[in-house]
Protein backbone atom coordinates (compact mmCIF):
# COMPACT_ATOMS: atom_id res chain seq x y z
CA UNK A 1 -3.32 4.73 20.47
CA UNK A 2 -2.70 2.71 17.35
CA UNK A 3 0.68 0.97 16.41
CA UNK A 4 2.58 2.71 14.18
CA UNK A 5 4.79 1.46 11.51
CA UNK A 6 8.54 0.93 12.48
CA UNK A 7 10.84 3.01 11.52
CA UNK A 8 13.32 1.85 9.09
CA UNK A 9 16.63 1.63 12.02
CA UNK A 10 17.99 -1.36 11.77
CA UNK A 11 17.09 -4.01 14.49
CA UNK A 12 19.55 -5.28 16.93
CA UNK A 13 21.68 -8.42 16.12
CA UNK A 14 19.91 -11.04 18.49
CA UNK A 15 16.49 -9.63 18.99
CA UNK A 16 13.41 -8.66 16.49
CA UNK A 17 10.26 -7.41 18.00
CA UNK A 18 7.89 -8.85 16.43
CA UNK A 19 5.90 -6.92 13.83
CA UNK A 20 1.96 -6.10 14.16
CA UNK A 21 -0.02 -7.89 11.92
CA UNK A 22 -2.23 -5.96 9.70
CA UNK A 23 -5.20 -6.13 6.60
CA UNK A 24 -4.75 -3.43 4.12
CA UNK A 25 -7.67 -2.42 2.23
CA UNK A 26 -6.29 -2.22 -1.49
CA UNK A 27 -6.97 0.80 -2.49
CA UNK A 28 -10.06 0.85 -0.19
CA UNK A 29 -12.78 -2.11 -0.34
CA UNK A 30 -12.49 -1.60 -3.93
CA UNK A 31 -14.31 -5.02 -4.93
CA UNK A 32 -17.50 -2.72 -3.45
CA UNK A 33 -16.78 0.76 -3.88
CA UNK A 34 -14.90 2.67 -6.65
CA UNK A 35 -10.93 1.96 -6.00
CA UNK A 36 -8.92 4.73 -4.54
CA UNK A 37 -11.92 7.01 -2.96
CA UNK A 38 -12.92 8.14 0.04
CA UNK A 39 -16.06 5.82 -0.05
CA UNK A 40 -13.36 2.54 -0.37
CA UNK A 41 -11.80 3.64 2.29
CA UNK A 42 -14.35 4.28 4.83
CA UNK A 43 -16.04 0.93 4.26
CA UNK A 44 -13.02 -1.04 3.94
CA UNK A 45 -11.97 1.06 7.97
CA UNK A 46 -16.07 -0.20 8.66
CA UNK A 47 -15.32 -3.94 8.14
CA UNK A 48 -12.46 -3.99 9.78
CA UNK A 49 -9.21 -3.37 7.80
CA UNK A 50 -6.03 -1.98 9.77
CA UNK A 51 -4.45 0.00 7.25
CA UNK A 52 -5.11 1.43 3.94
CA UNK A 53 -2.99 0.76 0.57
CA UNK A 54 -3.15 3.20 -1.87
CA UNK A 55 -1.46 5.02 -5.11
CA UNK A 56 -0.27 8.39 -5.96
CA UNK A 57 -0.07 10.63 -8.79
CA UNK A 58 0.57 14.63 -8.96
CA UNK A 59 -0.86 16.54 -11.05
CA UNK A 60 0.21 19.58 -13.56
CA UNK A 61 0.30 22.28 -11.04
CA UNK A 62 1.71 20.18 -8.60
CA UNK A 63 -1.08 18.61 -5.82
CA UNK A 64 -1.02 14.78 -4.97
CA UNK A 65 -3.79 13.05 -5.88
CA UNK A 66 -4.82 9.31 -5.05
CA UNK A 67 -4.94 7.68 -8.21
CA UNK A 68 -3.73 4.28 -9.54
CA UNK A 69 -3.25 4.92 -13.47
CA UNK A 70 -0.79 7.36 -15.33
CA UNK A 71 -4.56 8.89 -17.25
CA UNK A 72 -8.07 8.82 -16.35
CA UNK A 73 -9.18 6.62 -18.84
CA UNK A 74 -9.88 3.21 -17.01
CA UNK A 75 -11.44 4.57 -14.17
CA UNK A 76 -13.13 8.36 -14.63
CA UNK A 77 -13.71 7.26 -18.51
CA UNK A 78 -11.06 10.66 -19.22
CA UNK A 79 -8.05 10.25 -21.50
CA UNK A 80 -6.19 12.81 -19.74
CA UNK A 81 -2.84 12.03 -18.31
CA UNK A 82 -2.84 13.45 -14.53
CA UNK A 83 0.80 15.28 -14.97
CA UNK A 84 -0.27 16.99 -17.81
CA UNK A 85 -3.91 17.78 -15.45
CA UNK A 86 -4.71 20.55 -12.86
CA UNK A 87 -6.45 19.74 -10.07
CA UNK A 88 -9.38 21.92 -10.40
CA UNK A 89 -10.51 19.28 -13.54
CA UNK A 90 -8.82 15.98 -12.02
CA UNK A 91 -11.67 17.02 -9.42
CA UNK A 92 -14.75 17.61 -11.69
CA UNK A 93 -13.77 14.09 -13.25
CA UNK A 94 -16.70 11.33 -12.27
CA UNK A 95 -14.71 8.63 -10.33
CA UNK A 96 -17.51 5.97 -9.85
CA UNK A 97 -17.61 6.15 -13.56
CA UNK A 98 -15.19 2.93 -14.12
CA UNK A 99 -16.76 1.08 -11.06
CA UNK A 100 -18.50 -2.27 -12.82
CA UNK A 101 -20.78 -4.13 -9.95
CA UNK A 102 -21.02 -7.81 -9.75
CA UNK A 103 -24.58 -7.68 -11.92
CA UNK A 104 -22.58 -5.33 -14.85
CA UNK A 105 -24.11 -2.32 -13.54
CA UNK A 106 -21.94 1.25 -12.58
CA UNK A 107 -24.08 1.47 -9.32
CA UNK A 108 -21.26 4.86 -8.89
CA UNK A 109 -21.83 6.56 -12.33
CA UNK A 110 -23.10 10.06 -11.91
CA UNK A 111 -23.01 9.92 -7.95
CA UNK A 112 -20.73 12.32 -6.99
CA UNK A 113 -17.91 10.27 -6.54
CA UNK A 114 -14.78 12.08 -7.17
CA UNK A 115 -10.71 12.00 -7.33
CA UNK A 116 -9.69 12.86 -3.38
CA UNK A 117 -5.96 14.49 -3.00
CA UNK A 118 -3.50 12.95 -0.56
CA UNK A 119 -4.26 16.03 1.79
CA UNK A 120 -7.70 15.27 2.03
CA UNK A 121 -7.18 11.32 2.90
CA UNK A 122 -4.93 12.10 5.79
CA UNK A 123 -7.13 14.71 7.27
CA UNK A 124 -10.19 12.60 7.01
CA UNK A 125 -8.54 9.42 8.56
CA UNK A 126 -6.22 10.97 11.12
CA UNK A 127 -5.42 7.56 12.73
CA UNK A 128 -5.20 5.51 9.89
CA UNK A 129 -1.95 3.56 8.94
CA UNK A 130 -1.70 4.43 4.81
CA UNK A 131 0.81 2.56 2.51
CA UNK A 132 1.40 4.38 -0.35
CA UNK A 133 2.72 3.38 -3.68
CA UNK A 134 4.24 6.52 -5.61
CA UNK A 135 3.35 6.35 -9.28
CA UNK A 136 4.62 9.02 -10.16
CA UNK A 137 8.35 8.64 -11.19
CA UNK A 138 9.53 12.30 -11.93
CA UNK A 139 11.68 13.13 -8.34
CA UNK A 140 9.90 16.43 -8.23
CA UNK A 141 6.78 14.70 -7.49
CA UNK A 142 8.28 12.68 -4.92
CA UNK A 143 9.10 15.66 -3.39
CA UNK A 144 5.95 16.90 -3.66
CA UNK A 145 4.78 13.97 -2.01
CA UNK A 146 7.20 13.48 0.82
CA UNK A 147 6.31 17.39 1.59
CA UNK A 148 2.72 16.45 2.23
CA UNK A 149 3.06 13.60 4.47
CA UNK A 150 5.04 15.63 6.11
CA UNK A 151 3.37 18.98 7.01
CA UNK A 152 0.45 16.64 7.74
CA UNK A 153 2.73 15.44 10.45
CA UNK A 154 1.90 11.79 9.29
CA UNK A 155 4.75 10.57 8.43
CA UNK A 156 5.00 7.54 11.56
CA UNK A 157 1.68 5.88 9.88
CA UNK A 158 2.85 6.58 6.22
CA UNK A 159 4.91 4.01 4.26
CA UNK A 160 6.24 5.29 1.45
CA UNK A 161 7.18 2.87 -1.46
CA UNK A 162 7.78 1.69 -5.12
CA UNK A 163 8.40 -0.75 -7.14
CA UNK A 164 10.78 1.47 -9.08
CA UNK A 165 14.37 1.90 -6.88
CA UNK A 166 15.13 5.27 -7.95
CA UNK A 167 12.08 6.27 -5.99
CA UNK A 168 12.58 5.01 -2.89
CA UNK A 169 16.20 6.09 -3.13
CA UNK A 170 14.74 9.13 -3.40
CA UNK A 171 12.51 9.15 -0.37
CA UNK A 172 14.71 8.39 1.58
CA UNK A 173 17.51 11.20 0.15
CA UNK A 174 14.93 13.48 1.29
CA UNK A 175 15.14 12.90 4.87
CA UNK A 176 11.61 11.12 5.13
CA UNK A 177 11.35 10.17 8.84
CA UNK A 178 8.57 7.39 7.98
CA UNK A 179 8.82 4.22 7.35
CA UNK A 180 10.04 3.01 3.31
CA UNK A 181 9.01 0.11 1.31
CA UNK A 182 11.92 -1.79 -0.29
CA UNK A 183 12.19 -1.54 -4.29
CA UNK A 184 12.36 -4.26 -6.84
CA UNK A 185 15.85 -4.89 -6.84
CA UNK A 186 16.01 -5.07 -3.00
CA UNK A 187 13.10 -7.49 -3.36
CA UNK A 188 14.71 -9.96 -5.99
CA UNK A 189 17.96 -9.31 -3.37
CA UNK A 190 16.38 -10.33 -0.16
CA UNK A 191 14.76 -13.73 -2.28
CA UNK A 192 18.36 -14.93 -3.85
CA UNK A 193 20.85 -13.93 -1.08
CA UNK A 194 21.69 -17.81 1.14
CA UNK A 195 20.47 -17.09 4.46
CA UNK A 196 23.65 -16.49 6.04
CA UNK A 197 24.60 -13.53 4.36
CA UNK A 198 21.23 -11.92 4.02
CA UNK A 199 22.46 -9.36 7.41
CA UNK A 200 25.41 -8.54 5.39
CA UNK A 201 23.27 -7.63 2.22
CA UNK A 202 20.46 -6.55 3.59
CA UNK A 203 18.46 -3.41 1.43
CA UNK A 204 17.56 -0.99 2.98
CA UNK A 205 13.81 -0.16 3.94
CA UNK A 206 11.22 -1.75 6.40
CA UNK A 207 8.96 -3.84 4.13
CA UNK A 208 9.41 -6.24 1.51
CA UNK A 209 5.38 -6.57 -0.24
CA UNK A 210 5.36 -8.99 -3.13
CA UNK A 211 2.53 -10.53 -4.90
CA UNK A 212 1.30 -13.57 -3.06
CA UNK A 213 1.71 -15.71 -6.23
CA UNK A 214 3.93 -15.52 -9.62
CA UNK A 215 2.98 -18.17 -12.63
CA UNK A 216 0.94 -19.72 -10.69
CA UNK A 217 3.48 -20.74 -7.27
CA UNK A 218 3.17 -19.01 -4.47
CA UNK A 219 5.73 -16.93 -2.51
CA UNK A 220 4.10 -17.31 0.93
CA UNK A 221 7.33 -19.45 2.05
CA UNK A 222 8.48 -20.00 5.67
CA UNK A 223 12.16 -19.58 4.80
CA UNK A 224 11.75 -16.52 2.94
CA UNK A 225 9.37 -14.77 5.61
CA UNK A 226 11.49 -15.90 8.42
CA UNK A 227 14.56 -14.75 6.19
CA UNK A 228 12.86 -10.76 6.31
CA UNK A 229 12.00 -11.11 10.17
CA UNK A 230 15.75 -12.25 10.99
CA UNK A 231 16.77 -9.15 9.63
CA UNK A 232 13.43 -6.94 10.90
CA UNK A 233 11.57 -6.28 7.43
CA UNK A 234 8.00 -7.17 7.58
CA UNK A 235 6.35 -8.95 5.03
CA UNK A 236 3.30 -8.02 3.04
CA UNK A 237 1.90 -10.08 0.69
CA UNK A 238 -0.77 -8.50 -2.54
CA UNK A 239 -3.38 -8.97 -3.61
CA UNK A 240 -5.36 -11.39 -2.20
CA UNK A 241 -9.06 -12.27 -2.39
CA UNK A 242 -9.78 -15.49 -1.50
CA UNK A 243 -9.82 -16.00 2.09
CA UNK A 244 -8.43 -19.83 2.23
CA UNK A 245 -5.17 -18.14 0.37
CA UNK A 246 -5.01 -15.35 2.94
CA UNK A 247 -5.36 -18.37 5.69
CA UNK A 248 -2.36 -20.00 4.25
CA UNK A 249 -0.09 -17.01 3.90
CA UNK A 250 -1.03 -15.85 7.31
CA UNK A 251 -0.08 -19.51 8.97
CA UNK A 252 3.10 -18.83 7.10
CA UNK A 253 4.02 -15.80 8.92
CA UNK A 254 3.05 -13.39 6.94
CA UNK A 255 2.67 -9.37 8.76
CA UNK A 256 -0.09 -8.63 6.29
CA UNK A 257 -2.42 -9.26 3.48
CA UNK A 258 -3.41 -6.52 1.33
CA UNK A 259 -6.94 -6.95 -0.63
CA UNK A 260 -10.01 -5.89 -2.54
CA UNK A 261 -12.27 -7.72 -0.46
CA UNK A 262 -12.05 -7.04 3.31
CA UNK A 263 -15.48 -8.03 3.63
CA UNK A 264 -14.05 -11.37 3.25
CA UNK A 265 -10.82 -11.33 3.94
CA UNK A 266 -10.37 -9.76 7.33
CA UNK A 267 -12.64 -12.25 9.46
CA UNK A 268 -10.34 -15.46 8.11
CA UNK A 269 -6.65 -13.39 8.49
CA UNK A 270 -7.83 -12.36 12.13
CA UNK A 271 -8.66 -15.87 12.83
CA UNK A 272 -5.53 -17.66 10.76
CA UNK A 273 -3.66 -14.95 13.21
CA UNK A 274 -4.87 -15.74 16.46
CA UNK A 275 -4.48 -19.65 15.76
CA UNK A 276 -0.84 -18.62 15.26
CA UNK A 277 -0.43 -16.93 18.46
């Protein structure tokens, strides 16, 4: 049986059990496959990623659909917003279209790839941990998506989360039994509270995920990782690539790395993590 996330309780005073560590394939292996499909995610699950990180939209009459941007443009080449889209032609959309190999080529173009509903990812991966960022702002949508994690009966290996507080707020207003990211205020929060009174003021949620690096400096820091485990929020840092960053972050105390590039990646986090025990 695989680990599931936490749930987002609040841990004891004196004692933290100590949180799995895990690679997230962002938004699949999307440095080889088109971001955000079911192709990405199979081959980032084949070379060895724990967990999956992905995005959410929903479209005009109401399905979720795993999808990074607002429109089609960047990645199916379609202008089309996805709110203002049915499903029936979010799913005729080419999404290996955008996909630009190494060499300049679109390797995907014309293949079949297409747009994959929320549904459909956590029927084909039934034992797959997903962490899912909702785009999609309107609180009807995150309805919409709470209600299908939830007749999926996923919700103990779906973390739910945004950058945008009001969304998370609402998650959790809607009696989501999973576990919760923490928003952007709760992140700057967590950073610029003095360590002693972090348990006082701590957001809720059960993981703070950050970039790894802003202007340049990175935020992989002992103090603030050990800050989050004091107070049982895991710490997931985005996105990285290179695998001597990942090493560093991990050797930190970092709980996970999410990236492009598992191919990569995952062999130096596993080994950063067993050398810290």
């Amino acid at each position: 049986m695989l680990q599931r996330f936490k749930g987002h309780h609040r841990p004891a005073r004196h004692h933290r059990e100590p949180a799995p560590f895990w690679v997230y394939g962002h938004r699949g292996a999307s440095a080889e496959r088109p971001e955000n499909t079911i192709e990405a995610f199979a081959l980032a699950l084949e070379l060895g990623a724990d967990a999956l990180e992905t995005d959410v939209h929903v479209t005009r009459d109401g399905h979720v659909v795993i999808f990074h941007d607002a429109s089609g443009a960047r990645t199916c080449g379609r202008p089309e917003a996805i709110a203002a889209t049915d499903l029936a032609t979010v799913r005729a959309w080419d999404a290996g279209e955008g996909f630009v190999a190494a060499d300049g080529t679109r390797p995907f173009a014309g293949r079949g790839v297409r747009v994959p509903t929320l549904l459909e990812v956590l029927e084909r991966f039934p034992e797959t941990r997903l962490n899912i960022d909702i785009k999609a702002h309107r609180l009807d949508a995150v309805r919409q998506v709470v209600n299908t994690v939830m007749r999926a009966n996923a919700a103990p290996r779906v973390l739910l989360t945004s950058s945008n507080d009001r969304v998370v707020r609402q998650v959790r207003r809607t009696g989501y039994t999973g576990p919760t990211g923490i928003g952007g205020s709760g992140a700057v929060r967590l950073m610029a509270t003095p360590t002693p009174l972090v348990r006082w003021r701590r957001p809720p949620g059960d993981a703070l995920q950050i970039p790894h690096a802003v202007r340049g400096r990175s935020l992989g820091r002992e103090w603030l990782i050990s800050r989050c485990h004091a107070v049982g929020i895991r710490v997931d840092f985005w996105t990285v690539n290179d695998p001597e960053i990942a090493t560093q972050l991990v050797a930190a105390g970092a709980d996970g790395i999410m990236t492009d590039d598992p191919r990569a990646v995952v062999p130096a986090a596993r080994a950063a993590r067993d050398a810290r025990g």
